[in-house]
C-alpha atoms as a PDB file:
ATOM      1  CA  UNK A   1      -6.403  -4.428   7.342  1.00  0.00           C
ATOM      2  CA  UNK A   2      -3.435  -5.337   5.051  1.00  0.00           C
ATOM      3  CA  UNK A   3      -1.361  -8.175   4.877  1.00  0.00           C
ATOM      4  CA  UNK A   4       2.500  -9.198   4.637  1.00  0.00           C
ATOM      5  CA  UNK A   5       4.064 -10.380   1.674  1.00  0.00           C
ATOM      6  CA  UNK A   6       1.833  -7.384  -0.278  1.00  0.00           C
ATOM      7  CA  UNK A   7       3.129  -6.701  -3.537  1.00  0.00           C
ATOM      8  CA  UNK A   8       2.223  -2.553  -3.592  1.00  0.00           C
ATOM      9  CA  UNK A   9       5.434  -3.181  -0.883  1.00  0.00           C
ATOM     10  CA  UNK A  10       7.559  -4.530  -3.707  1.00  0.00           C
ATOM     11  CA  UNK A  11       7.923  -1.395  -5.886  1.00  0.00           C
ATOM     12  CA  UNK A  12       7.672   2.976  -5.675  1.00  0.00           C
ATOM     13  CA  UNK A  13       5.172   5.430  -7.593  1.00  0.00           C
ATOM     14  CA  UNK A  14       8.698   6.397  -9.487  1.00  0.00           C
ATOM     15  CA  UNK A  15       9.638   2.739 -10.583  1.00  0.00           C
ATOM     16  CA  UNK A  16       5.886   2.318 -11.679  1.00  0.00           C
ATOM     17  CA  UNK A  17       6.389   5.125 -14.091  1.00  0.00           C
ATOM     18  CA  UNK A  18       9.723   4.825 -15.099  1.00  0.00           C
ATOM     19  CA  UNK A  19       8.527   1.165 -15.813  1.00  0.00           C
ATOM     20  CA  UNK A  20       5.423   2.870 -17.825  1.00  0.00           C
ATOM     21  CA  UNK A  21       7.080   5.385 -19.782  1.00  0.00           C
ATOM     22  CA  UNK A  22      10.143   2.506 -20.759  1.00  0.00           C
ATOM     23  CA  UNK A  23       7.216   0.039 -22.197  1.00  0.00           C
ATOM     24  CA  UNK A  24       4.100  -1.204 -21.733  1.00  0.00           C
ATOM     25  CA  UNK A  25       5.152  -4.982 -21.356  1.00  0.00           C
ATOM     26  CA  UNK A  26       5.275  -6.668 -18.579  1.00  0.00           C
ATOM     27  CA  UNK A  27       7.992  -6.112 -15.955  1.00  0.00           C
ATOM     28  CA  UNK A  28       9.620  -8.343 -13.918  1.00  0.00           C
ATOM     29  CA  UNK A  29      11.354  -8.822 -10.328  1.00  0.00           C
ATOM     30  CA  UNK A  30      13.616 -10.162  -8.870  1.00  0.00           C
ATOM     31  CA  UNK A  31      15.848  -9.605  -5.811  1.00  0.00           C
ATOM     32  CA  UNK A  32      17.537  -6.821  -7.435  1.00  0.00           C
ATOM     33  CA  UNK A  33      14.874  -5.101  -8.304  1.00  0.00           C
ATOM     34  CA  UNK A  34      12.135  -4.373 -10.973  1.00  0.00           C
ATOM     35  CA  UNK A  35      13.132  -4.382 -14.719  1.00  0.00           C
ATOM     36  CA  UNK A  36      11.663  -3.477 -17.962  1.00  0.00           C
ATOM     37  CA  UNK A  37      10.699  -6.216 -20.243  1.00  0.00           C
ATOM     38  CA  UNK A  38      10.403  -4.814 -23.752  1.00  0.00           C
ATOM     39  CA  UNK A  39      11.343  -1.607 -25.740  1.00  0.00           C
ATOM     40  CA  UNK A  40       9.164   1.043 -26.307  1.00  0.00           C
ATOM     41  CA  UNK A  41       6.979   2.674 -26.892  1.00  0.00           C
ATOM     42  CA  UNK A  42       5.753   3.298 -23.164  1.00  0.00           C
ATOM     43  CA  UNK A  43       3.636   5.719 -21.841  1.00  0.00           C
ATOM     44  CA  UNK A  44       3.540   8.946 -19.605  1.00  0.00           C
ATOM     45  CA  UNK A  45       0.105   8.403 -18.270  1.00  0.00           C
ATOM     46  CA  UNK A  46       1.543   6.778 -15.623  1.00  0.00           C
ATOM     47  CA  UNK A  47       2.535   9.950 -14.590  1.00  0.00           C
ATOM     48  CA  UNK A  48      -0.921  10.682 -13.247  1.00  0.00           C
ATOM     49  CA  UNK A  49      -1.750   7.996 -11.235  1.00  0.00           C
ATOM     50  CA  UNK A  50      -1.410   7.557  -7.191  1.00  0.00           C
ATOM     51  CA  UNK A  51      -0.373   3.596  -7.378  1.00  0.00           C
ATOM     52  CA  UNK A  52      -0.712   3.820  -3.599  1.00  0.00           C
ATOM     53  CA  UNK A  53       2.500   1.889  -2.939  1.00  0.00           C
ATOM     54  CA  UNK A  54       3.117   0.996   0.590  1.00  0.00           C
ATOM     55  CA  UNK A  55       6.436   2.299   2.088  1.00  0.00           C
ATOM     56  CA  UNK A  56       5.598   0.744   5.992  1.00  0.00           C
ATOM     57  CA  UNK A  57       2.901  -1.544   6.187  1.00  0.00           C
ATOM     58  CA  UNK A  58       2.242  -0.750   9.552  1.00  0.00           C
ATOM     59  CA  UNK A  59       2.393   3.222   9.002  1.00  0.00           C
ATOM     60  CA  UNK A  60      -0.115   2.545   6.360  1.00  0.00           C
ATOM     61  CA  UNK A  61      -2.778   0.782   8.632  1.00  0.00           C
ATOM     62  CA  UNK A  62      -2.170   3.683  10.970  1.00  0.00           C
ATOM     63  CA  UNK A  63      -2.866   6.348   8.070  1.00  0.00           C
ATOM     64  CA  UNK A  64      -5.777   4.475   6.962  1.00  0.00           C
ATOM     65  CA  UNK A  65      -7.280   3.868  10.266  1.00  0.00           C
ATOM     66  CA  UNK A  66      -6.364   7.476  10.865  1.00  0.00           C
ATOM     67  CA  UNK A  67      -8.451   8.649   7.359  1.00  0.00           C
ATOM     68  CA  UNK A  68     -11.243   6.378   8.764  1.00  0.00           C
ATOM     69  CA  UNK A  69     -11.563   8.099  12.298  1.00  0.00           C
ATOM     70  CA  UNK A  70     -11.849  11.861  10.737  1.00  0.00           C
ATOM     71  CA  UNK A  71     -14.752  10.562   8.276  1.00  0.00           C
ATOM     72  CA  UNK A  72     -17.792  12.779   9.145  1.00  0.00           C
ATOM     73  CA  UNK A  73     -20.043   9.583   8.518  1.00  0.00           C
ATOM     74  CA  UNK A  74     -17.941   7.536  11.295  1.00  0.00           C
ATOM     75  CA  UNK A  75     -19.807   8.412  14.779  1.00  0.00           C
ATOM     76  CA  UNK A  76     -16.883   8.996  16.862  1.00  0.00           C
ATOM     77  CA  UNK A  77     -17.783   6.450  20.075  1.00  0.00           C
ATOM     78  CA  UNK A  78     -17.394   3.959  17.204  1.00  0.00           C
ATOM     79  CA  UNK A  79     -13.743   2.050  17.986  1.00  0.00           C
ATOM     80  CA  UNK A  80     -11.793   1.816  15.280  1.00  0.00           C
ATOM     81  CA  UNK A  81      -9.177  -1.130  14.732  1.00  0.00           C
ATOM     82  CA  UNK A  82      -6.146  -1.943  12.526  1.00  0.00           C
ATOM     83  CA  UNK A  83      -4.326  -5.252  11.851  1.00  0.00           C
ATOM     84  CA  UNK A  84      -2.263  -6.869   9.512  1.00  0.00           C
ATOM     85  CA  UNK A  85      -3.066 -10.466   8.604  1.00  0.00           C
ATOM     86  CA  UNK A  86      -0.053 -12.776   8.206  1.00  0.00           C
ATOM     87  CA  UNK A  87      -0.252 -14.682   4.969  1.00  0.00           C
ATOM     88  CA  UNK A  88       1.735 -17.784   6.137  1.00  0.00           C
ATOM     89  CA  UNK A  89       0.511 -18.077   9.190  1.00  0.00           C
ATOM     90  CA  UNK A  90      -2.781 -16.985   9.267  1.00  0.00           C
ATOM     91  CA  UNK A  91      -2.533 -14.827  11.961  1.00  0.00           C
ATOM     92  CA  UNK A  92      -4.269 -11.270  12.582  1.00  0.00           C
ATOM     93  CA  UNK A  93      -1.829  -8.861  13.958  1.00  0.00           C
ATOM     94  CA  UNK A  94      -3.018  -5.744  15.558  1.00  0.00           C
ATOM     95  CA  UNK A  95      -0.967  -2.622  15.085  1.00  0.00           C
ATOM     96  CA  UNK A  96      -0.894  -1.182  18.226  1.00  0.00           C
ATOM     97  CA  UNK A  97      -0.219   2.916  16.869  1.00  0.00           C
ATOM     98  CA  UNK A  98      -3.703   1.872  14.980  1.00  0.00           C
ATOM     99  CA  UNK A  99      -5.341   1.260  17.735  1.00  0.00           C
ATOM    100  CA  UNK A 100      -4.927   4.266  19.729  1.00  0.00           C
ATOM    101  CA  UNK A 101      -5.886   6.627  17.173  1.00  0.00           C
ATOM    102  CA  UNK A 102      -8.909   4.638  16.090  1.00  0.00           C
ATOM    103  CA  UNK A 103     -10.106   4.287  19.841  1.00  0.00           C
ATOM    104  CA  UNK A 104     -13.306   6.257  20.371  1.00  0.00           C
ATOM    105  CA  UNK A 105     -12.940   8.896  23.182  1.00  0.00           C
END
């Protein structure tokens, strides 16, 4: 499950680590965009890390529940779901792609 309004939606792997190896302070937003909030030094290490940023939110319930299915340790007549829970209105939304290739055969 995920959930609208997610801020790993908000940014890229490459503007986490161009906003890593700029400065180590804290960046900020707004509706152009993410912006570095001090000089250096900053640091390459950020480089190395998968910040798992979400491109689709849907696509990335499907690839999770798709991860989850091919588990060895997940029986396969177990059903699988995805959904994506609506922050404002509290509302579970199924993702229908999810569903079909979590669905045990």
């Amino acid at each position: 499950m995920h959930h609208t309004d997610c801020g790993m939606e908000t940014f890229t792997d490459d503007v986490m680590r161009g906003l890593l190896a700029s400065s180590l302070k804290t960046a900020t937003v707004d509706a152009f965009g993410w912006h570095d909030s001090g000089d250096g030094p900053g640091s390459a290490e950020g480089n190395y890390i998968d910040w798992l940023s979400i491109a689709n939110n849907a696509q990335s319930v499907v690839d999770d529940v798709t991860r989850i299915r091919n588990r060895p340790l997940v029986l396969g007549d177990i059903p699988i779901y995805g959904y994506i829970y609506d922050v404002k209105t509290g509302e579970l939304v199924e993702v229908p792609e999810a569903t079909r290739v979590g669905a045990a055969p």
